[in-house]
PDB file of N, CA and C in Angstrom:
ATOM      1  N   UNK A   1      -8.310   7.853 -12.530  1.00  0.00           N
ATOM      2  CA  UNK A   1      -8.671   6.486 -12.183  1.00  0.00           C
ATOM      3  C   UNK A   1      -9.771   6.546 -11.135  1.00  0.00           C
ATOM      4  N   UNK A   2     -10.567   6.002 -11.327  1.00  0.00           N
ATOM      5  CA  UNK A   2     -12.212   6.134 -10.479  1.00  0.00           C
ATOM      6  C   UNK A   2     -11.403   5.153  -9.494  1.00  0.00           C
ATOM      7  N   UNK A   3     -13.154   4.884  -8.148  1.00  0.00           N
ATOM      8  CA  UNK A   3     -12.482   4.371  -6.976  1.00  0.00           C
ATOM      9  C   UNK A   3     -12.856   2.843  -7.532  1.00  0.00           C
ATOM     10  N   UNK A   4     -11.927   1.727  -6.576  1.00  0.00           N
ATOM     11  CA  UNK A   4     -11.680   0.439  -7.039  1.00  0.00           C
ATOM     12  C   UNK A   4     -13.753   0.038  -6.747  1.00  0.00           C
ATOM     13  N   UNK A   5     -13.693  -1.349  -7.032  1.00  0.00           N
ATOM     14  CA  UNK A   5     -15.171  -1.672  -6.809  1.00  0.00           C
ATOM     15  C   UNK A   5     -15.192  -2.425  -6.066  1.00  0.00           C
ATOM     16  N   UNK A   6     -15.905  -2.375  -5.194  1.00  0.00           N
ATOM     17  CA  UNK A   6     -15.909  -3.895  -3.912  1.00  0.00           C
ATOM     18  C   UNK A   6     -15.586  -5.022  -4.387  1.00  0.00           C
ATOM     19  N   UNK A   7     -15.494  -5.737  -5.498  1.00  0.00           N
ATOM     20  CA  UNK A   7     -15.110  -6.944  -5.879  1.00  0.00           C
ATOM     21  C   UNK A   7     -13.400  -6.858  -6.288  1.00  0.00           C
ATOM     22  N   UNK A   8     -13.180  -5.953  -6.593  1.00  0.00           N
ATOM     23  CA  UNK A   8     -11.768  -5.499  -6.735  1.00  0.00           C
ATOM     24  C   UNK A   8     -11.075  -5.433  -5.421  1.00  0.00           C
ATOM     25  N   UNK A   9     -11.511  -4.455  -4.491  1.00  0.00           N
ATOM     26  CA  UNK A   9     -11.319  -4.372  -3.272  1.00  0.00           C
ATOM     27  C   UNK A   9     -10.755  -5.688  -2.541  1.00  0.00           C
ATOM     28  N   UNK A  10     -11.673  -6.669  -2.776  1.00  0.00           N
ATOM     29  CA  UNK A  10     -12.159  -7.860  -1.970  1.00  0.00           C
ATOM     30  C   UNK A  10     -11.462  -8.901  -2.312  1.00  0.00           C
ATOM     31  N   UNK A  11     -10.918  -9.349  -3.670  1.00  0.00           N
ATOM     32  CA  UNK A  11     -10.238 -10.236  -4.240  1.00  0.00           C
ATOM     33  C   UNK A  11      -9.081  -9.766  -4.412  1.00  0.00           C
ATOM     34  N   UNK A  12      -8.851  -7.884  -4.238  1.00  0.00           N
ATOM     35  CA  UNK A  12      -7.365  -8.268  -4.355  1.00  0.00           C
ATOM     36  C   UNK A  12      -6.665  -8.501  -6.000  1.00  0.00           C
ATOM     37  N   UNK A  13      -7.361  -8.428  -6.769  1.00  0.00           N
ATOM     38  CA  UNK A  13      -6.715  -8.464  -7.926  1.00  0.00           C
ATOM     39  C   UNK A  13      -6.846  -7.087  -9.330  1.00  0.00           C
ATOM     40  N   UNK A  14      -6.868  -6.250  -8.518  1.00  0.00           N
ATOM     41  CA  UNK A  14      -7.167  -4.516  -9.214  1.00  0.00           C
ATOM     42  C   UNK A  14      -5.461  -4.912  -9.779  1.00  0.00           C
ATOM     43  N   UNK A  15      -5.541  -4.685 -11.275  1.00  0.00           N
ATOM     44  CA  UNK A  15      -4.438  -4.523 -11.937  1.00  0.00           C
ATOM     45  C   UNK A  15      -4.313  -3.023 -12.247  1.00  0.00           C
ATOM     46  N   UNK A  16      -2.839  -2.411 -11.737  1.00  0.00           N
ATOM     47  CA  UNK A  16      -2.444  -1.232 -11.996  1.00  0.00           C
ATOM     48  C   UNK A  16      -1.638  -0.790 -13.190  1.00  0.00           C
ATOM     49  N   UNK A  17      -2.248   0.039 -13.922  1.00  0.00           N
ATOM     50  CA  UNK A  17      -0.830   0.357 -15.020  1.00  0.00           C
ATOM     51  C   UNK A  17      -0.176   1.168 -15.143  1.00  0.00           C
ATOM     52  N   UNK A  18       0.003   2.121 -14.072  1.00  0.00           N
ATOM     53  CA  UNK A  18       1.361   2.457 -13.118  1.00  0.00           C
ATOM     54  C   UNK A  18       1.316   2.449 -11.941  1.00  0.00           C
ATOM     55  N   UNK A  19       2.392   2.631 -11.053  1.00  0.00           N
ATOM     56  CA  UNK A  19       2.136   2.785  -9.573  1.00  0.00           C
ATOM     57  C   UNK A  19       1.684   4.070  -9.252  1.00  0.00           C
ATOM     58  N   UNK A  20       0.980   3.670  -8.390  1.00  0.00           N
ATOM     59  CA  UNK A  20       0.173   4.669  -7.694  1.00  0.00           C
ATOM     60  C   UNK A  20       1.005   5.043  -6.221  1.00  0.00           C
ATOM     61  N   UNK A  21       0.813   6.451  -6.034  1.00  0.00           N
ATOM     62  CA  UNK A  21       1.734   6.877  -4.647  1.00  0.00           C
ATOM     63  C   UNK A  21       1.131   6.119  -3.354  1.00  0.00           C
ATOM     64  N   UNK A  22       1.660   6.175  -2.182  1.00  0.00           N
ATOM     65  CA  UNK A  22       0.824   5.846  -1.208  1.00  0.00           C
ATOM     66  C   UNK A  22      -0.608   6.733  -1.454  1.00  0.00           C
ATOM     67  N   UNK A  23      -0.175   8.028  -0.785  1.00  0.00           N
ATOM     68  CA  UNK A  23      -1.294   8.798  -0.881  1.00  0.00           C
ATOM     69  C   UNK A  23      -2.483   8.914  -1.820  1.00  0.00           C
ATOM     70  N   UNK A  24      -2.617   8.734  -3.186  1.00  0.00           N
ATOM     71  CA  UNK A  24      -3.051   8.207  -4.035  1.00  0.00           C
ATOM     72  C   UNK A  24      -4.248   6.985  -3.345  1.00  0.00           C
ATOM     73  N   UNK A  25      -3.420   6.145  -2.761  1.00  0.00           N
ATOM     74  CA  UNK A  25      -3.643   4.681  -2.685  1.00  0.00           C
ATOM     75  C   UNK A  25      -4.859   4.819  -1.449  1.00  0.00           C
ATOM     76  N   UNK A  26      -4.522   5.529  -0.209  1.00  0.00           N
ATOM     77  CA  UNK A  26      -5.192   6.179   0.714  1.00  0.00           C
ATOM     78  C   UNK A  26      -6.432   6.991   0.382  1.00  0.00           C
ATOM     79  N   UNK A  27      -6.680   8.010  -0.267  1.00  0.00           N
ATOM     80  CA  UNK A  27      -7.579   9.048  -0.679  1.00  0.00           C
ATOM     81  C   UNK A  27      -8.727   8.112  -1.953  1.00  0.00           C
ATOM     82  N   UNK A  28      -7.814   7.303  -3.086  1.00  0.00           N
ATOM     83  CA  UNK A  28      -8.977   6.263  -3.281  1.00  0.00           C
ATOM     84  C   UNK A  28      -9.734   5.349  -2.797  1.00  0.00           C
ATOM     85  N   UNK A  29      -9.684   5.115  -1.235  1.00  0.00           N
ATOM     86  CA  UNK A  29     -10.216   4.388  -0.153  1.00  0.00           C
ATOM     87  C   UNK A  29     -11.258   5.130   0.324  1.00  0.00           C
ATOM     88  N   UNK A  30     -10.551   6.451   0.530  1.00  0.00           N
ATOM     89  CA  UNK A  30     -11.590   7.727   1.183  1.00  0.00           C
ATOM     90  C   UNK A  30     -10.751   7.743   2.918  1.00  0.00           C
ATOM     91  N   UNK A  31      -9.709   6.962   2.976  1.00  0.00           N
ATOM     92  CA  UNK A  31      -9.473   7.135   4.442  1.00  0.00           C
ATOM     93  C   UNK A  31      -8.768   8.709   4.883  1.00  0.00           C
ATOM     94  N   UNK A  32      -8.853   9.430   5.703  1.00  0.00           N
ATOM     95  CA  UNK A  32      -7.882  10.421   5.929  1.00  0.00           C
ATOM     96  C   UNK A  32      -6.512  10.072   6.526  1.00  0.00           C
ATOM     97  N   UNK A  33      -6.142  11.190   6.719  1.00  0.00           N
ATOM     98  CA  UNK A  33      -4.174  10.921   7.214  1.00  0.00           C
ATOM     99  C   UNK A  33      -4.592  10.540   8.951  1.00  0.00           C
ATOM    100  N   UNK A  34      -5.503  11.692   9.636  1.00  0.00           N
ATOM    101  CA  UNK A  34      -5.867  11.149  10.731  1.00  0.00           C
ATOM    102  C   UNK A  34      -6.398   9.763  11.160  1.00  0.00           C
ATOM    103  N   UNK A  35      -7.267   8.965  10.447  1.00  0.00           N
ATOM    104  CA  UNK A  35      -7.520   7.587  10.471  1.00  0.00           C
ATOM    105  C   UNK A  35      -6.419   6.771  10.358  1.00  0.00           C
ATOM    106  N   UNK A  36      -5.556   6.800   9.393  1.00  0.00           N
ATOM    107  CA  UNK A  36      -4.866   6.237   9.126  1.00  0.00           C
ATOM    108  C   UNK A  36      -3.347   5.884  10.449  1.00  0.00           C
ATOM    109  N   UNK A  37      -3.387   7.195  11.068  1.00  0.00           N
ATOM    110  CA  UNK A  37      -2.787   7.706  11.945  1.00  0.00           C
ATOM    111  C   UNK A  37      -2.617   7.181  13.670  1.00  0.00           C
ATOM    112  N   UNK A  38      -4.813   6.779  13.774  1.00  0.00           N
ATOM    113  CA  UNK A  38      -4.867   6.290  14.536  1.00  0.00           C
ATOM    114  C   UNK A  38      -4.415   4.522  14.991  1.00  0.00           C
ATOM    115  N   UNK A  39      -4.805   4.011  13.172  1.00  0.00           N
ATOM    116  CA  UNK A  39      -4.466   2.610  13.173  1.00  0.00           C
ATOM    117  C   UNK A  39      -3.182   2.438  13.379  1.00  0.00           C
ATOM    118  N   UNK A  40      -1.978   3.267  12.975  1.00  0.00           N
ATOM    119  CA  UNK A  40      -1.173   2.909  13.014  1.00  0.00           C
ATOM    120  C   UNK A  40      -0.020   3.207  14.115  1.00  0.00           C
ATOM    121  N   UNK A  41      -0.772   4.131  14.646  1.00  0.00           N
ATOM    122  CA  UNK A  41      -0.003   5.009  16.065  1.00  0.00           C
ATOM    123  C   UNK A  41       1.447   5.692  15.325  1.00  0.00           C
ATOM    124  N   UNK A  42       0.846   6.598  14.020  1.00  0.00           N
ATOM    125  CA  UNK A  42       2.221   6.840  13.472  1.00  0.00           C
ATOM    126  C   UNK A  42       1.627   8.477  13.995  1.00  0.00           C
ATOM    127  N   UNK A  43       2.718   9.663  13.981  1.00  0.00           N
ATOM    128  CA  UNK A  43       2.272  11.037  14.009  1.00  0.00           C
ATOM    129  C   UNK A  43       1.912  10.935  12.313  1.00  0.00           C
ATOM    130  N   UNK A  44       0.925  12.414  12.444  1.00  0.00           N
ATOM    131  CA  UNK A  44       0.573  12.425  10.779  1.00  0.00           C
ATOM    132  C   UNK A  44       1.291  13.369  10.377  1.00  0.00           C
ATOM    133  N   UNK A  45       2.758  14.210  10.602  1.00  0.00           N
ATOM    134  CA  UNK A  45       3.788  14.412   9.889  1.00  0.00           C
ATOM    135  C   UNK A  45       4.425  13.284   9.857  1.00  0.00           C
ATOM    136  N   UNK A  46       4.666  12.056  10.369  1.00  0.00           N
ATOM    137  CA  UNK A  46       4.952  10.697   9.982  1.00  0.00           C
ATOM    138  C   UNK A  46       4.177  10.172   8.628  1.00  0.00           C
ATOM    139  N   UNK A  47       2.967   9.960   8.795  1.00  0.00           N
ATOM    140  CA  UNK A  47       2.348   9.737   7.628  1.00  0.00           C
ATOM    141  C   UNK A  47       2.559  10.256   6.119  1.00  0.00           C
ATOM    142  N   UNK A  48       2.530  11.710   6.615  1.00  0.00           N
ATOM    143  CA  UNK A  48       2.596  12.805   5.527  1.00  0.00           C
ATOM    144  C   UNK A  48       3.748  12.374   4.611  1.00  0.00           C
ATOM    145  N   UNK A  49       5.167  12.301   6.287  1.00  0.00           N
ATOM    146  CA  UNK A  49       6.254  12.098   4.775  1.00  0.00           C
ATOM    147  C   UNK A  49       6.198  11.079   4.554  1.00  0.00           C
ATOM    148  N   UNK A  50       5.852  10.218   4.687  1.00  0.00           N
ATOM    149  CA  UNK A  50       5.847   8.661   4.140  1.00  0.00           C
ATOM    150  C   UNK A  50       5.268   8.524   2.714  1.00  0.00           C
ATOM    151  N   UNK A  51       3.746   9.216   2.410  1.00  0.00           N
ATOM    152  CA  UNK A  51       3.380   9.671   1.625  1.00  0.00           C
ATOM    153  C   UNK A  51       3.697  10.672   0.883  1.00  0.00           C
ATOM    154  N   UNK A  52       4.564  10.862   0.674  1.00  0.00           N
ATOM    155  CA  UNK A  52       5.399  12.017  -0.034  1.00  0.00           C
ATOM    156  C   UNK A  52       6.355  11.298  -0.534  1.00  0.00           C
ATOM    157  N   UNK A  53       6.933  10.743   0.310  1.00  0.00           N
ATOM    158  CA  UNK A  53       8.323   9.526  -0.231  1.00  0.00           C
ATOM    159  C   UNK A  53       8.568   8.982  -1.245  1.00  0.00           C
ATOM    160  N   UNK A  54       9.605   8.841  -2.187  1.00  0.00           N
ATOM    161  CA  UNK A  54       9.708   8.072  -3.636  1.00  0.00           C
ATOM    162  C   UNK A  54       9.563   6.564  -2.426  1.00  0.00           C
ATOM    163  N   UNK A  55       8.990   5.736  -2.821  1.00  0.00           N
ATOM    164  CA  UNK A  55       8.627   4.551  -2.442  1.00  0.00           C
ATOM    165  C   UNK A  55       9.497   3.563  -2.255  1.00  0.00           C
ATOM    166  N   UNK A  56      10.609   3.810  -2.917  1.00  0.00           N
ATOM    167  CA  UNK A  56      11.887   3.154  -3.415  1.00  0.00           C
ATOM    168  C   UNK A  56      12.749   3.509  -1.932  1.00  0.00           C
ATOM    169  N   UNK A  57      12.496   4.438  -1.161  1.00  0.00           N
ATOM    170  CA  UNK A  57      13.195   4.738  -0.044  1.00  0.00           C
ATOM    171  C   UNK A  57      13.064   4.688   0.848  1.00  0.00           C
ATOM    172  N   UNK A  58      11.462   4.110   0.963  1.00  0.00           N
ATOM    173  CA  UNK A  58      11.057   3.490   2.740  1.00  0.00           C
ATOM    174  C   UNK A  58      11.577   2.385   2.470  1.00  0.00           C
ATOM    175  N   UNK A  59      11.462   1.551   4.122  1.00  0.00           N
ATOM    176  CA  UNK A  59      12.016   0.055   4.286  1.00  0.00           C
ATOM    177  C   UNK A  59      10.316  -0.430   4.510  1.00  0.00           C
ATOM    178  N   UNK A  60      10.515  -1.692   3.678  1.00  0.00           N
ATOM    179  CA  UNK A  60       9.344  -2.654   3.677  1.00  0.00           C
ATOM    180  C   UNK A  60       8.466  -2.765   5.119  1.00  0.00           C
ATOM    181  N   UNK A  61       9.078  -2.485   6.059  1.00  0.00           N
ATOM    182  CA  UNK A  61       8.292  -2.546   7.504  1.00  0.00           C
ATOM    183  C   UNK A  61       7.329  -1.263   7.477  1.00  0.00           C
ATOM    184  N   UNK A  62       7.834  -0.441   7.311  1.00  0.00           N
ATOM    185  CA  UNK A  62       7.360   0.888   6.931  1.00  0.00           C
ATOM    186  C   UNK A  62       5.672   1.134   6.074  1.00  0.00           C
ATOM    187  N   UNK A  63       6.436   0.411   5.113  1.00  0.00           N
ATOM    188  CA  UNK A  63       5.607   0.542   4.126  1.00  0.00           C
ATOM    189  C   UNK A  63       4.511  -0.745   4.829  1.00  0.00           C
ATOM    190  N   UNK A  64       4.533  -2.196   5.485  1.00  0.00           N
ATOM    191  CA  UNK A  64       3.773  -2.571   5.516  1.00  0.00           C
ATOM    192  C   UNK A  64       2.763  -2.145   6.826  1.00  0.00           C
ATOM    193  N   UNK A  65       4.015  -1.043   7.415  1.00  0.00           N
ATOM    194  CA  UNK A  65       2.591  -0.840   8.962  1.00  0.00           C
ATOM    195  C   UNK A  65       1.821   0.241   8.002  1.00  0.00           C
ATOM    196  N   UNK A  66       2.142   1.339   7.317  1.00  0.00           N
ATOM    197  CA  UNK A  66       1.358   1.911   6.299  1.00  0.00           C
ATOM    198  C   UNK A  66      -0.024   1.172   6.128  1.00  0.00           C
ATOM    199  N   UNK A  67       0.388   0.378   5.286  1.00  0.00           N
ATOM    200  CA  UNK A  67      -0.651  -0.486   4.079  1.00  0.00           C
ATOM    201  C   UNK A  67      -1.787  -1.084   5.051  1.00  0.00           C
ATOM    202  N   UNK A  68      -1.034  -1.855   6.638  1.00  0.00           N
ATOM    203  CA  UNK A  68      -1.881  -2.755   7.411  1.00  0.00           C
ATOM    204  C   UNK A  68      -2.730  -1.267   8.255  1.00  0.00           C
ATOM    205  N   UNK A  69      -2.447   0.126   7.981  1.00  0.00           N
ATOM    206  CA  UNK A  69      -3.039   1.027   8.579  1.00  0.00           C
ATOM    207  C   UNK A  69      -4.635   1.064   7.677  1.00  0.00           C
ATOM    208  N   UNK A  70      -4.538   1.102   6.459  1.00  0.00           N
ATOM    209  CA  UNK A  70      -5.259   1.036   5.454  1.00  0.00           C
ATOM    210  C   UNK A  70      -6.054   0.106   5.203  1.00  0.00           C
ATOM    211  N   UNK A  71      -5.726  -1.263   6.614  1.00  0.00           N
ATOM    212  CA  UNK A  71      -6.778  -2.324   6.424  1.00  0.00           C
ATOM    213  C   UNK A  71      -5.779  -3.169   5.402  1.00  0.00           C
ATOM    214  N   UNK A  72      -5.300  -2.690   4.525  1.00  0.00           N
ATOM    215  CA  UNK A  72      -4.924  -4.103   3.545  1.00  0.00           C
ATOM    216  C   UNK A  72      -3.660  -4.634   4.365  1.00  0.00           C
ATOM    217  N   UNK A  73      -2.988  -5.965   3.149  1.00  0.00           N
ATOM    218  CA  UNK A  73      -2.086  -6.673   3.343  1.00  0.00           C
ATOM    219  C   UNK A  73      -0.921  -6.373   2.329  1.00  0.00           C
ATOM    220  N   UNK A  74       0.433  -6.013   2.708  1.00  0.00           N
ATOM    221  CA  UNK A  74       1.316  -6.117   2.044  1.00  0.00           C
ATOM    222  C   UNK A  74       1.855  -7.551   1.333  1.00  0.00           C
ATOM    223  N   UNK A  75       1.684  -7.365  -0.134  1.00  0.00           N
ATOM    224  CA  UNK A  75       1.790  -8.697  -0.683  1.00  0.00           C
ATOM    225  C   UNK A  75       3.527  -8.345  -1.461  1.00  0.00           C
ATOM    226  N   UNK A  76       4.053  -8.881  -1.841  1.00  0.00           N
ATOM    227  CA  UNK A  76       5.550  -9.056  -2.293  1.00  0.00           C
ATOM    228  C   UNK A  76       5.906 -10.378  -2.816  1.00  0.00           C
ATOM    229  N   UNK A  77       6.133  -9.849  -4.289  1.00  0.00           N
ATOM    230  CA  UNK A  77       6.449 -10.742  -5.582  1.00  0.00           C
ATOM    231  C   UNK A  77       7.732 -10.731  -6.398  1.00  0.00           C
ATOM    232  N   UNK A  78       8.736 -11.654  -6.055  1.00  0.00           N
ATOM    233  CA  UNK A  78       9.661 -12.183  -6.898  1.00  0.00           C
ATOM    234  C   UNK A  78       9.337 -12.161  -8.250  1.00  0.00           C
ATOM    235  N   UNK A  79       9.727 -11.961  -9.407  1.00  0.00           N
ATOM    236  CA  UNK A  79       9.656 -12.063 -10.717  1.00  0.00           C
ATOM    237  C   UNK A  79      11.595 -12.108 -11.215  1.00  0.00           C
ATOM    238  N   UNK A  80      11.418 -13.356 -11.682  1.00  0.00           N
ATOM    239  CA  UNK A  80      12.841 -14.010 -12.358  1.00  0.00           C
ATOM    240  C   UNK A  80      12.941 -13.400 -13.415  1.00  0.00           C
ATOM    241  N   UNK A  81      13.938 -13.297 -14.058  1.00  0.00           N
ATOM    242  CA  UNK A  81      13.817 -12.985 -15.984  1.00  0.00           C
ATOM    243  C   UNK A  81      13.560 -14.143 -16.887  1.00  0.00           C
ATOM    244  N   UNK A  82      12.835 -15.130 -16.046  1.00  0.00           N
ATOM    245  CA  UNK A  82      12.488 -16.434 -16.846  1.00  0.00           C
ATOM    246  C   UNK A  82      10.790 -16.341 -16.777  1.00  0.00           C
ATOM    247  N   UNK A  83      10.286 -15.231 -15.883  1.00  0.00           N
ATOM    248  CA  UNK A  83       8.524 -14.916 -16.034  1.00  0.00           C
ATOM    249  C   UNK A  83       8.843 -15.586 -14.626  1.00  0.00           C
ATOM    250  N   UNK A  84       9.449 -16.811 -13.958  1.00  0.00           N
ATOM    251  CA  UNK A  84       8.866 -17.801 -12.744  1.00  0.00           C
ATOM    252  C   UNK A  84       8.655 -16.518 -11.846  1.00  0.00           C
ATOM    253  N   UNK A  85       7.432 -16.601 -10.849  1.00  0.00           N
ATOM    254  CA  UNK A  85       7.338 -15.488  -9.993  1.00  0.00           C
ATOM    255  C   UNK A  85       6.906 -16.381  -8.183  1.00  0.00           C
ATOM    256  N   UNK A  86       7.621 -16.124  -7.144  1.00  0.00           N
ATOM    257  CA  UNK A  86       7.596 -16.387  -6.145  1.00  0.00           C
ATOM    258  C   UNK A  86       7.030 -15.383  -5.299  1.00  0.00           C
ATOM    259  N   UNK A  87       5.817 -15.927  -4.637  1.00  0.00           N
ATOM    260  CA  UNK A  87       5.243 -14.796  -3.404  1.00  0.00           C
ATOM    261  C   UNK A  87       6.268 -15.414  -2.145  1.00  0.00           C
ATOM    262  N   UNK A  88       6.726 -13.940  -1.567  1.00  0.00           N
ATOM    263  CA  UNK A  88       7.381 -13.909  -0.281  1.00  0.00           C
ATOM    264  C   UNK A  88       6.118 -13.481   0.327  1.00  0.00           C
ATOM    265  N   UNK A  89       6.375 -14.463   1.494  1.00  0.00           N
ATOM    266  CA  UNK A  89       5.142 -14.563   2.308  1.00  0.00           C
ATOM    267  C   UNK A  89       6.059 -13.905   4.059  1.00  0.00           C
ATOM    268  N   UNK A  90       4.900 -14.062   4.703  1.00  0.00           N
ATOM    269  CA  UNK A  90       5.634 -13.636   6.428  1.00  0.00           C
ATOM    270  C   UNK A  90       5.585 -14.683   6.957  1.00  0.00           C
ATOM    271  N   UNK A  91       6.847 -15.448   7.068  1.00  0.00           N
ATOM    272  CA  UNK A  91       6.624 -16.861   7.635  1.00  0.00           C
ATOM    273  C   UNK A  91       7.978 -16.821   8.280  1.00  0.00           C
TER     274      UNK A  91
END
């Protein structure tokens, strides 16, 4: 998978057709573990295992000081088995 394109980037609407690891998600940015490290005041054996992690086993805080290290925004979507889909927002 090549890197996203500034309009992708920017709007936020890059459709994935599988998940991608953190690390993955990081290295297609071009950021390092040290950058990432600094934004977030995590150690980068913190980082490391985070990025290593089945995803399914961090807690959402985790994962969103991650993501807000990376500059983006953690977004989180309800999907019913009726299709209705609700954004949980931080409110």
């Amino acid at each position: 998978m090549g890197a996203a394109s500034h309009e992708e980037r920017a709007s936020g609407t890059r459709i994935l057709e599988k998940p991608l690891k953190l690390k993955q998600v990081r290295k297609q940015y071009g950021d390092l573990q040290g950058a990432v490290c600094e934004r977030t005041g995590l150690s980068q054996s913190r980082i490391s295992r985070i990025e290593n992690a089945d995803v399914d086993t961090l807690n959402i805080a985790t994962i969103r000081r991650y993501v807000t290290g990376l500059g983006g925004v953690l977004r989180m979507t309800v999907v019913l088995p009726d299709g209705t889909e609700y954004q949980m927002d931080e409110e």
